[in-house]
C-alpha atoms as a PDB file:
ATOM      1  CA  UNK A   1      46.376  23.563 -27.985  1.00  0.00           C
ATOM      2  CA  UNK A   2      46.662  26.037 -25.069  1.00  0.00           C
ATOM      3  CA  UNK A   3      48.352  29.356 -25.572  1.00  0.00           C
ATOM      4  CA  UNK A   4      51.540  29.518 -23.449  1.00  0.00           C
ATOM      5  CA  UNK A   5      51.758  32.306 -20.533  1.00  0.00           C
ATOM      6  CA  UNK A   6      53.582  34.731 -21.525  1.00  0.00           C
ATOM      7  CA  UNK A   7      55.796  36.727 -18.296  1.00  0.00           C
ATOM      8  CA  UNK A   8      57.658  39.422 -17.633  1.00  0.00           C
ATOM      9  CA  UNK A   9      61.353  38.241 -19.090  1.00  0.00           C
ATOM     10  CA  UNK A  10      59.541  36.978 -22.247  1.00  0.00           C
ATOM     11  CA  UNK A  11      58.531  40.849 -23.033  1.00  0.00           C
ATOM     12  CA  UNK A  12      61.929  42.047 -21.290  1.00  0.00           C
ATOM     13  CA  UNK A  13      64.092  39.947 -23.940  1.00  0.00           C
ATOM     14  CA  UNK A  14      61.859  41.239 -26.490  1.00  0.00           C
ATOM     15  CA  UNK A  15      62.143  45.300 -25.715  1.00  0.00           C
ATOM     16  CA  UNK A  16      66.656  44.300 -25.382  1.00  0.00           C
ATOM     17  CA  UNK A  17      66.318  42.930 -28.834  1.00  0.00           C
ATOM     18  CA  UNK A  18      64.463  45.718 -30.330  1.00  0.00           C
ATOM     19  CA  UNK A  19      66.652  48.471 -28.515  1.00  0.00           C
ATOM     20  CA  UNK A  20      69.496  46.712 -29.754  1.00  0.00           C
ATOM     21  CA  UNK A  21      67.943  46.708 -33.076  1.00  0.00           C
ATOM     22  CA  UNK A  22      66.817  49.897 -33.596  1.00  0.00           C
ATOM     23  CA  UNK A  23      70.400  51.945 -33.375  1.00  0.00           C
ATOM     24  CA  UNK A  24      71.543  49.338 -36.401  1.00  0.00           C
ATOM     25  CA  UNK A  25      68.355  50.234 -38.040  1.00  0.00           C
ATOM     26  CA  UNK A  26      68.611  53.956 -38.129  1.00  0.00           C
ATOM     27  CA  UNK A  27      72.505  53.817 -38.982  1.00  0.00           C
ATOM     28  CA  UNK A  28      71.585  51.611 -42.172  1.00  0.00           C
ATOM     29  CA  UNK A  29      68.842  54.076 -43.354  1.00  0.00           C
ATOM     30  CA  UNK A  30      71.065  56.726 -42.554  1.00  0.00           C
ATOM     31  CA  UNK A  31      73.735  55.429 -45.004  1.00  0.00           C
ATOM     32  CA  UNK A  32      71.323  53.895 -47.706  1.00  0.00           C
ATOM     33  CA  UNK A  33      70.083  58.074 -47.772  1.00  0.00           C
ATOM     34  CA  UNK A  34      73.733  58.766 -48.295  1.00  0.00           C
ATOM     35  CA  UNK A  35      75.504  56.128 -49.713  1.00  0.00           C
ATOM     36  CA  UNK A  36      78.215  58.699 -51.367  1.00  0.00           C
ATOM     37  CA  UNK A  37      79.131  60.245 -48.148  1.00  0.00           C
ATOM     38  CA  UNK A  38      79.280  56.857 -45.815  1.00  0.00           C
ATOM     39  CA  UNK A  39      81.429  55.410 -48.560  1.00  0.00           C
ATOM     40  CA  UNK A  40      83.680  58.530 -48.220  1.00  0.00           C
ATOM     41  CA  UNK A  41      83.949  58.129 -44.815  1.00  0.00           C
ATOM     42  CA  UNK A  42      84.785  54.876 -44.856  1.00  0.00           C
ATOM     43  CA  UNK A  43      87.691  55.691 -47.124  1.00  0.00           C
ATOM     44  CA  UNK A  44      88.645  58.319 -44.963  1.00  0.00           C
ATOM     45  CA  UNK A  45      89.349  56.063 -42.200  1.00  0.00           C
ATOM     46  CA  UNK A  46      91.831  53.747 -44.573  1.00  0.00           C
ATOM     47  CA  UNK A  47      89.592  51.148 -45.264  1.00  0.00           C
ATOM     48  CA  UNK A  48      90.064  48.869 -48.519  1.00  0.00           C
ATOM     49  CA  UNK A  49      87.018  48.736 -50.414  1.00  0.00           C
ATOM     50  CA  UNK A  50      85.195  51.121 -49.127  1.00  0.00           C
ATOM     51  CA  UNK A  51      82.069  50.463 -51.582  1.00  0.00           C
ATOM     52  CA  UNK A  52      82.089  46.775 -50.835  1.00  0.00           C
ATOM     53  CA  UNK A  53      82.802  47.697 -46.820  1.00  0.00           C
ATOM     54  CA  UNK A  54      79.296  49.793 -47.838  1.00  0.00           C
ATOM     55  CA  UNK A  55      77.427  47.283 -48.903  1.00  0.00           C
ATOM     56  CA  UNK A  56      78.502  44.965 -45.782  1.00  0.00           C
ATOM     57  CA  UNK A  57      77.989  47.860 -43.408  1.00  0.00           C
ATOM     58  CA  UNK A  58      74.472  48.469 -44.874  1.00  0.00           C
ATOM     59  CA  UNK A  59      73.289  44.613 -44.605  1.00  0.00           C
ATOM     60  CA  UNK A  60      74.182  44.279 -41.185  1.00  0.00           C
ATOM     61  CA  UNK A  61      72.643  47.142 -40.121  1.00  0.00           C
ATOM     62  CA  UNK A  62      69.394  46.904 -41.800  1.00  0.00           C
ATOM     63  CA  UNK A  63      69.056  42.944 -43.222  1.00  0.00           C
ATOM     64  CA  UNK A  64      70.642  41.453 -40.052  1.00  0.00           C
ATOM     65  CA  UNK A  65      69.117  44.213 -37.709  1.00  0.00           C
ATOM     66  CA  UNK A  66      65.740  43.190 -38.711  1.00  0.00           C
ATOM     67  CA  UNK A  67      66.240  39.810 -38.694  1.00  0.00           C
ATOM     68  CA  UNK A  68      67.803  40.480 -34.711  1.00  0.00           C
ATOM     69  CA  UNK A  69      64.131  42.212 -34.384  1.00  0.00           C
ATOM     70  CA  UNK A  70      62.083  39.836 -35.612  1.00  0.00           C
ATOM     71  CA  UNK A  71      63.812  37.047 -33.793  1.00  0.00           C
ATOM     72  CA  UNK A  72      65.114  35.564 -36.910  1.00  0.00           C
ATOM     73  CA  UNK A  73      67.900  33.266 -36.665  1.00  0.00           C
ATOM     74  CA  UNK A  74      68.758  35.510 -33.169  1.00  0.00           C
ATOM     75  CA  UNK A  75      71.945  34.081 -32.397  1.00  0.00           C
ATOM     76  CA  UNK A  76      73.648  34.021 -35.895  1.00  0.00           C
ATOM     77  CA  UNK A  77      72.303  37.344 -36.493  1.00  0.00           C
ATOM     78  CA  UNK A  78      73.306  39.022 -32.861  1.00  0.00           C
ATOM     79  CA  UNK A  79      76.870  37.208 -33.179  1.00  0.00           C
ATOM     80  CA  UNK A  80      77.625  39.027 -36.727  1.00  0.00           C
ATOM     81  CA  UNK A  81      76.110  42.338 -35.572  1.00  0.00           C
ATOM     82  CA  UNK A  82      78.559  41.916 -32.160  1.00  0.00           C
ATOM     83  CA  UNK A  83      81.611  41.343 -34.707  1.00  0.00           C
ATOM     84  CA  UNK A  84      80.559  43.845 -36.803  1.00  0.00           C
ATOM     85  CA  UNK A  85      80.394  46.630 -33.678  1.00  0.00           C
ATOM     86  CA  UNK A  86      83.951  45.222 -32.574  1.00  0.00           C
ATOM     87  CA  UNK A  87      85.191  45.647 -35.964  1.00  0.00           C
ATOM     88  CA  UNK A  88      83.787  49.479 -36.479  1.00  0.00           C
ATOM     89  CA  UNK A  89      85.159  50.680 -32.855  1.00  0.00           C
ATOM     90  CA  UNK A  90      88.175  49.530 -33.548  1.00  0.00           C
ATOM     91  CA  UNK A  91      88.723  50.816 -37.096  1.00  0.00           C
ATOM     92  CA  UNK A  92      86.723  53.848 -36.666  1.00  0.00           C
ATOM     93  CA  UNK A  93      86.730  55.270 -32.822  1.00  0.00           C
ATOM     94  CA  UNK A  94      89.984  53.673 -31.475  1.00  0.00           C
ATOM     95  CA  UNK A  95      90.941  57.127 -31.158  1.00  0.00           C
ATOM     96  CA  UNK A  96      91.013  57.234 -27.381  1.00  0.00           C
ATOM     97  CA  UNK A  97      92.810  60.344 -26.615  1.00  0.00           C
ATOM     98  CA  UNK A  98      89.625  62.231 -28.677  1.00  0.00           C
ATOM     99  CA  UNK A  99      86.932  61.796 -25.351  1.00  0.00           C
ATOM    100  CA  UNK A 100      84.039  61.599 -28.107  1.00  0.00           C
ATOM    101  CA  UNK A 101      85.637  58.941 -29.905  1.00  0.00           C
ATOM    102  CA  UNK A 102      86.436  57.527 -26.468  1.00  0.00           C
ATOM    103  CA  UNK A 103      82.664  57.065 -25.573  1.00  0.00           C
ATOM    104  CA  UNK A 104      81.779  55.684 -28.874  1.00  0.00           C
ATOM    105  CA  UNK A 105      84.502  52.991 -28.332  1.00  0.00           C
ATOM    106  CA  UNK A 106      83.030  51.719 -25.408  1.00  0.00           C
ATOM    107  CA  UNK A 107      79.602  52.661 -26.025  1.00  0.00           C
ATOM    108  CA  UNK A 108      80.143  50.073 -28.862  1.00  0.00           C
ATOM    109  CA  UNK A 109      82.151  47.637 -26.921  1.00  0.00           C
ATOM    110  CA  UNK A 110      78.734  47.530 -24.540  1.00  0.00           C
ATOM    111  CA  UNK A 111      76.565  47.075 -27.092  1.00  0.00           C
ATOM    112  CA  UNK A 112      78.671  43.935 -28.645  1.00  0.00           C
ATOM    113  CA  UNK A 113      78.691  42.936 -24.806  1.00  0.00           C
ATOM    114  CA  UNK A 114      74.558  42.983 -25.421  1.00  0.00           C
ATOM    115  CA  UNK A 115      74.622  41.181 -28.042  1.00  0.00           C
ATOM    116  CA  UNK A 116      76.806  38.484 -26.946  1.00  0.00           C
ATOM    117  CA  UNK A 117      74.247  38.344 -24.538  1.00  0.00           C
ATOM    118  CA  UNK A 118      71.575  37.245 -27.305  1.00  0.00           C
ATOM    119  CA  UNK A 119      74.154  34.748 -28.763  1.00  0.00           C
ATOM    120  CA  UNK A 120      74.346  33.455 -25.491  1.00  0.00           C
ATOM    121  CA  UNK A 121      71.050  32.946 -24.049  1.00  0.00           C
ATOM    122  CA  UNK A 122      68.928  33.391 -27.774  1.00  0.00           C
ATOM    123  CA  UNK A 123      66.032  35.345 -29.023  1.00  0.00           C
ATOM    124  CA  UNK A 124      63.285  34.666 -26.359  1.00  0.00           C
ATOM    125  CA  UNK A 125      59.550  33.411 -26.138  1.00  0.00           C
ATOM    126  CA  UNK A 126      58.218  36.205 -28.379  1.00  0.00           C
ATOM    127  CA  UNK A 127      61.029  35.601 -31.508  1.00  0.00           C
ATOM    128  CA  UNK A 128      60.205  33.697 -34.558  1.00  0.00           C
ATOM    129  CA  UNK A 129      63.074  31.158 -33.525  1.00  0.00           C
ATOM    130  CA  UNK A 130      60.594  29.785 -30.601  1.00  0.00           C
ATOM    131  CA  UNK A 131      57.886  30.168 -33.176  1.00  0.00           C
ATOM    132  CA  UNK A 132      60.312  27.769 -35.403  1.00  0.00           C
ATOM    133  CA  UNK A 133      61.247  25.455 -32.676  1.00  0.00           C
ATOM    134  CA  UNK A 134      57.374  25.201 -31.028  1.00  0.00           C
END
């Protein structure tokens, strides 16, 4: 068995998926260090549930971020993360008179945009999908 060449897209899809990855990753440690104040906010903002909207929030952006960064089931995982993102920049940055809450709207909107790109075209050569499908 011959090890496939690997080339320059193959690493290129790899670096997206762990950019991607990595702002969901520090946002979930962020709120597991503060769980109090992240549910607080997320009653602040009107929110029902706010300790089960917690617990959502935090698997997405650690469970399903690492799964995104591993490659793991890369196209379910990048099409919940992309809801989730449209779901928090509506509910929490809609606010598009504020201009901070106006780039984090769209910054956001282009990051769901990236991941749509994952759904669309999957995880890549170097993701343990291929691994699964090889």
């Amino acid at each position: 068995m011959t090890t496939p060449t690997r080339t320059a897209p193959d690493y290129i899809a790899t670096t997206g998926r762990a950019l991607l990855a990595a702002i969901f990753l520090i946002s979930g440690v962020g709120k597991l260090a503060a769980p109090a104040g992240t549910i607080g906010y997320i009653a602040s903002a009107g929110l029902p549930f706010p300790e089960l909207a917690y617990a959502g929030a935090v698997f997405v952006e650690v469970i399903l971020a690492l799964a995104l960064l591993v490659g793991y089931r890369t196209r379910l995982s990048a099409a919940l993360i992309a809801a989730f993102t449209l779901v928090t920049a509506f509910a929490f940055h809609f606010h598009l008179g504020d201009q901070n809450q106006f780039i984090h709207f769209f910054k956001n909107i282009a990051i769901a945009g990236g991941l749509l790109q994952i759904v669309a075209f999957g995880g890549g050569a170097l993701s343990l999908d291929a691994r699964r499908t090889a």
